[in-house]
N, C-alpha and C. Protein backbone atom coordinates (compact mmCIF):
# COMPACT_ATOMS: atom_id res chain seq x y z
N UNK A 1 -36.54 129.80 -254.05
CA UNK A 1 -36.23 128.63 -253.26
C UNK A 1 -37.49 127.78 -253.14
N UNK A 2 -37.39 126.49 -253.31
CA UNK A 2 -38.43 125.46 -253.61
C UNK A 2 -38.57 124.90 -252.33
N UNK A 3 -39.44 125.13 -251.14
CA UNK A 3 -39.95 123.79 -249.88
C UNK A 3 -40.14 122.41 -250.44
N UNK A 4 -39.25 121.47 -250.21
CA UNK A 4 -39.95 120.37 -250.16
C UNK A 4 -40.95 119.88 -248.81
N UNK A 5 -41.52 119.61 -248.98
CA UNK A 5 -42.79 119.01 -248.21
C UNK A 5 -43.00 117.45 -248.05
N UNK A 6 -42.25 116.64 -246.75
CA UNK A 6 -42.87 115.41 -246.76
C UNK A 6 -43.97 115.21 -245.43
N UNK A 7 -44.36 114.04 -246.04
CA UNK A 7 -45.06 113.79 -244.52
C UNK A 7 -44.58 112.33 -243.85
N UNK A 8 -44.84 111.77 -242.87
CA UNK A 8 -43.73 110.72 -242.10
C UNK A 8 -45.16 110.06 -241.67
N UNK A 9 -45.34 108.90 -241.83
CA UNK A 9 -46.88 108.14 -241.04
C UNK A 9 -45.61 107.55 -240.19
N UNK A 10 -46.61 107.47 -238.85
CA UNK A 10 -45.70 106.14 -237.92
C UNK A 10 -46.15 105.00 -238.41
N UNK A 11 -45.33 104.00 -238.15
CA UNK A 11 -44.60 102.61 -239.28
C UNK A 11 -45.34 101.73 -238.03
N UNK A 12 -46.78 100.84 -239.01
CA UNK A 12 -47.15 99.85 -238.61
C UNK A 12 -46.27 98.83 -237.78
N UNK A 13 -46.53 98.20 -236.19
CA UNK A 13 -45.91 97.80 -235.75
C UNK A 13 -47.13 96.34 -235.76
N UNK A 14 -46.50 95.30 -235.66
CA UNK A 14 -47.46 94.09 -235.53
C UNK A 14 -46.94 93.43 -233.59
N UNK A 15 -48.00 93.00 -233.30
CA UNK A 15 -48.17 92.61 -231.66
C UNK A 15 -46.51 91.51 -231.33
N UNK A 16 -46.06 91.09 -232.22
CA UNK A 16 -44.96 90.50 -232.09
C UNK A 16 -43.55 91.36 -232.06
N UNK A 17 -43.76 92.67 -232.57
CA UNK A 17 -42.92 93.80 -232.58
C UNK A 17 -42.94 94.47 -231.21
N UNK A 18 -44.37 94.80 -231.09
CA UNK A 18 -44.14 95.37 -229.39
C UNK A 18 -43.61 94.27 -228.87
N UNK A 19 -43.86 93.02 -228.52
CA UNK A 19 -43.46 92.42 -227.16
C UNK A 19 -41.93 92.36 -227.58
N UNK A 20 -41.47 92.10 -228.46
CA UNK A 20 -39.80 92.36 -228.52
C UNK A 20 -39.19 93.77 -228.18
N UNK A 21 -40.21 94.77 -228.09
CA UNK A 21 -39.60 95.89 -227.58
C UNK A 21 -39.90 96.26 -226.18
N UNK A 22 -40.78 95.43 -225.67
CA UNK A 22 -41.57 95.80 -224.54
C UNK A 22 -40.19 94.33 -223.56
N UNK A 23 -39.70 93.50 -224.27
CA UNK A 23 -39.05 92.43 -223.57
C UNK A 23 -37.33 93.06 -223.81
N UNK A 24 -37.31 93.92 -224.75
CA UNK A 24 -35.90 95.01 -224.46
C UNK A 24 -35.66 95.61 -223.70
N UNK A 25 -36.40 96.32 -223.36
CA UNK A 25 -36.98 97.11 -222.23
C UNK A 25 -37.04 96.79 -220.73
N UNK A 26 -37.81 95.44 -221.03
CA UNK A 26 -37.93 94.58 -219.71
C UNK A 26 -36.06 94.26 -218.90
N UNK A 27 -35.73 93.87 -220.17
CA UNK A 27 -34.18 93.84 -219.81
C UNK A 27 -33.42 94.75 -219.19
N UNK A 28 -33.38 95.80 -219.39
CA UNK A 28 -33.11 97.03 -218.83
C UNK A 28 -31.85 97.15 -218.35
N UNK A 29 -30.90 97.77 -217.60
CA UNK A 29 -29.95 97.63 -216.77
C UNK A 29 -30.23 96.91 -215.47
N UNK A 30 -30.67 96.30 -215.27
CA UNK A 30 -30.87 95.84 -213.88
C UNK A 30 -29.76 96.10 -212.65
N UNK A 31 -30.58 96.64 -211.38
CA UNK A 31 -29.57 96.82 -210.62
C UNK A 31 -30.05 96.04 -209.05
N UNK A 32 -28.88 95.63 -208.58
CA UNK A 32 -28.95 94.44 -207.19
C UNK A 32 -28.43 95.47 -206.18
N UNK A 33 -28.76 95.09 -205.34
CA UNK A 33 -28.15 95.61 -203.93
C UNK A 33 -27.56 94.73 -203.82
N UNK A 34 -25.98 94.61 -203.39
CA UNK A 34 -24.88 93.88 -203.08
C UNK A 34 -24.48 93.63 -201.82
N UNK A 35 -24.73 92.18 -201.95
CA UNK A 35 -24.38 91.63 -200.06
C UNK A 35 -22.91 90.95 -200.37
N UNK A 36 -22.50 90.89 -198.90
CA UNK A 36 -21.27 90.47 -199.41
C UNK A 36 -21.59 88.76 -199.37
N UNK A 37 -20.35 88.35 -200.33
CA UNK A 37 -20.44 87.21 -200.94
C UNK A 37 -19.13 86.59 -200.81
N UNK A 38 -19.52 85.40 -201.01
CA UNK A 38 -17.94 84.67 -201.10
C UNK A 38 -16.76 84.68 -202.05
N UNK A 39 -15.83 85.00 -201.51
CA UNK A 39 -14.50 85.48 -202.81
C UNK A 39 -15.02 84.96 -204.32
N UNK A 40 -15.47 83.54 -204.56
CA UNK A 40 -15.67 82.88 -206.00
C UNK A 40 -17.09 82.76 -205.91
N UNK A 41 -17.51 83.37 -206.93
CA UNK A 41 -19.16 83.23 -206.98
C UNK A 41 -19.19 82.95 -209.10
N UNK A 42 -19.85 81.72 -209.27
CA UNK A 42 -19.15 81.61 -210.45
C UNK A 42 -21.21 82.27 -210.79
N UNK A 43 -21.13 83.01 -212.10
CA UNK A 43 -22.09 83.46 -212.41
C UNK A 43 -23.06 82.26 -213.34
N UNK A 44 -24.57 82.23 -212.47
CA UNK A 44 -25.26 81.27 -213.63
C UNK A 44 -25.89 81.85 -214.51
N UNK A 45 -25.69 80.62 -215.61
CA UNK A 45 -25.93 81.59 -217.27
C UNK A 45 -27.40 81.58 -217.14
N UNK A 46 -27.81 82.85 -217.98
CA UNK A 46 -29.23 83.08 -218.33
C UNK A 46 -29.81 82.22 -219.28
N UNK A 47 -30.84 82.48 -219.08
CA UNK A 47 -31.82 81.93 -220.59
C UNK A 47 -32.95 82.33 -220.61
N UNK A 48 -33.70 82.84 -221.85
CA UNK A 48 -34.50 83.86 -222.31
C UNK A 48 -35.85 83.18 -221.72
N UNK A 49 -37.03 83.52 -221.42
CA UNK A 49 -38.39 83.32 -221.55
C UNK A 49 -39.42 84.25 -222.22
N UNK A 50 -40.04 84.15 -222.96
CA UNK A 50 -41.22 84.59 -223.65
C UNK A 50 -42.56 84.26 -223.01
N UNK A 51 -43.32 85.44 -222.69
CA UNK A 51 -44.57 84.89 -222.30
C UNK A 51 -45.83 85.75 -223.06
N UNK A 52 -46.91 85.65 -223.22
CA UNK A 52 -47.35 86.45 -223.26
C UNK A 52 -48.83 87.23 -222.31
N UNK A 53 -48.73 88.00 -222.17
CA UNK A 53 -50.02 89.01 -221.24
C UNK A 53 -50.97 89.29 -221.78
N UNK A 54 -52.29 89.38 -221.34
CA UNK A 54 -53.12 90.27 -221.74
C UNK A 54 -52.40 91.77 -221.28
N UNK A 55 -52.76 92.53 -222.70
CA UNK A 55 -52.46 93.76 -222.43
C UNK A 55 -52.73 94.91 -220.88
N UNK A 56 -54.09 94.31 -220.33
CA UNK A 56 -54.19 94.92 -219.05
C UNK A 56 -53.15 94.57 -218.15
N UNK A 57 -53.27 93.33 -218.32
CA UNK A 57 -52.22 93.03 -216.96
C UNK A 57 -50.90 93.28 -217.12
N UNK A 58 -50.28 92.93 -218.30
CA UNK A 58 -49.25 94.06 -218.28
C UNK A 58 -49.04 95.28 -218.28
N UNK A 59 -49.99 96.28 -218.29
CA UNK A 59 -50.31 97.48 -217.98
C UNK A 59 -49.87 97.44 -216.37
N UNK A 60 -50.27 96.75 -215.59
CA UNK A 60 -50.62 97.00 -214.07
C UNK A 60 -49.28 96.18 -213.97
N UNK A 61 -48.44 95.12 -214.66
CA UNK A 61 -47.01 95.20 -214.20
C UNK A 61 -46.26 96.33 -214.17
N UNK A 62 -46.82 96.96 -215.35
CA UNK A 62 -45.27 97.91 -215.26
C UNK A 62 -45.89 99.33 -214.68
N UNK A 63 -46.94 99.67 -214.16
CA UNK A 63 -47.19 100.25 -213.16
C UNK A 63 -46.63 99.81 -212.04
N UNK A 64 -47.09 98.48 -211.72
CA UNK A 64 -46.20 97.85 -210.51
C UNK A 64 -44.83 98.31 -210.43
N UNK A 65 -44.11 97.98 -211.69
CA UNK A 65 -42.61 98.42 -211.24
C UNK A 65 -42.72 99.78 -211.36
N UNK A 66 -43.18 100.59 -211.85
CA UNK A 66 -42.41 102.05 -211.69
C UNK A 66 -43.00 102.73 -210.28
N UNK A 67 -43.98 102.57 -209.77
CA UNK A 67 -44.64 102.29 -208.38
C UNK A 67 -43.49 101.91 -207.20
N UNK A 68 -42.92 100.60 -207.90
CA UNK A 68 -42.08 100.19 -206.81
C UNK A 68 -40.59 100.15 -207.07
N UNK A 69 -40.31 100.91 -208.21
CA UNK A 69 -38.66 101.02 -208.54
C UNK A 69 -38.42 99.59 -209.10
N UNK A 70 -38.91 98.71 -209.62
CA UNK A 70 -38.07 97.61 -209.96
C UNK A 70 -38.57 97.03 -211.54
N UNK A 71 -37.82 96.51 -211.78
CA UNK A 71 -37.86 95.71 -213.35
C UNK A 71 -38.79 94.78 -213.44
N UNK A 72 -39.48 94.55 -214.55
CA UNK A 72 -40.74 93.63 -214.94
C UNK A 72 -39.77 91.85 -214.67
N UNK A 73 -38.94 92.20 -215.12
CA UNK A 73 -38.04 90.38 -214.74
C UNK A 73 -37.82 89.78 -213.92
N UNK A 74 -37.20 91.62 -213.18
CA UNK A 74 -37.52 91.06 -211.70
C UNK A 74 -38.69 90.22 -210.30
N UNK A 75 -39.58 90.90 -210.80
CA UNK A 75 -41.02 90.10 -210.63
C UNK A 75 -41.55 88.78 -210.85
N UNK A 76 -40.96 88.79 -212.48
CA UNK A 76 -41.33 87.47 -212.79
C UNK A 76 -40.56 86.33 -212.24
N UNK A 77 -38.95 86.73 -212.06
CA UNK A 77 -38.08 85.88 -211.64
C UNK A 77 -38.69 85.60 -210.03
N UNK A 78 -38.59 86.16 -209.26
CA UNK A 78 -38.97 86.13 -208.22
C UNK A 78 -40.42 85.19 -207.68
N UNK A 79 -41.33 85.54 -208.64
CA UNK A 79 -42.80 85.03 -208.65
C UNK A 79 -42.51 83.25 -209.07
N UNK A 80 -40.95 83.29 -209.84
CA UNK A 80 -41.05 81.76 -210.22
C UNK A 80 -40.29 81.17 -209.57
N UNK A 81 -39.38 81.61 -208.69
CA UNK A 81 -38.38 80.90 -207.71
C UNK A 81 -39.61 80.90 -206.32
N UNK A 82 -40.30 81.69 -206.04
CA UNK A 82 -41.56 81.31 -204.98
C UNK A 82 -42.03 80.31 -205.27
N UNK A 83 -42.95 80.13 -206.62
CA UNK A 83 -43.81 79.06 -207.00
C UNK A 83 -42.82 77.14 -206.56
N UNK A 84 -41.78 77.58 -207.40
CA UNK A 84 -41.02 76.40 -207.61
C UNK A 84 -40.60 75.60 -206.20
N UNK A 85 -39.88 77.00 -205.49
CA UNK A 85 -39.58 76.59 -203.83
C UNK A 85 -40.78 76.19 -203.02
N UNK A 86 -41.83 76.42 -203.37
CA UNK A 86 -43.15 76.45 -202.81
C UNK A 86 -43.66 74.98 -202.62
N UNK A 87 -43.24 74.64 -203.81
CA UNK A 87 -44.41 73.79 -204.37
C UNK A 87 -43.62 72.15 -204.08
């Protein structure tokens, strides 16, 4: 009986590959705590944003969320409805 023998390298990823997997991710299941609401609540449509981080600081986001139970989108969404209402 003959072993074949391979070997497997992990498959060059380029910095535009992580953030599409790191922004899959980001997506996640998201989950709301549910208040009650009015019988018709018509849902507003999404739309994507791309940003990009220095690698530290996104380090210390997603520490942030697993720290605090919540999603990297969530943050950001939040951080931009402050700014906007803010300002």
């Amino acid at each position: 009986m003959t072993v074949k023998k391979i070997s497997l390298k992990p498959k060059a990823r380029t910095a535009q590959d992580t953030a599409a997997m790191n922004a899959w991710v980001a997506q996640g299941a998201e989950t709301q705590t549910l208040v009650a609401k009015p019988a018709v609540v018509k849902k507003e449509p999404m739309k994507r944003l791309s940003i990009d981080l220095p690698a530290s600081v996104h380090k210390q986001l997603l520490v942030y969320c697993a720290t605090n139970g919540t999603k990297a989108a969530q943050v950001v969404r939040a951080l931009i409805e402050q700014t906007i209402h803010n300002s």
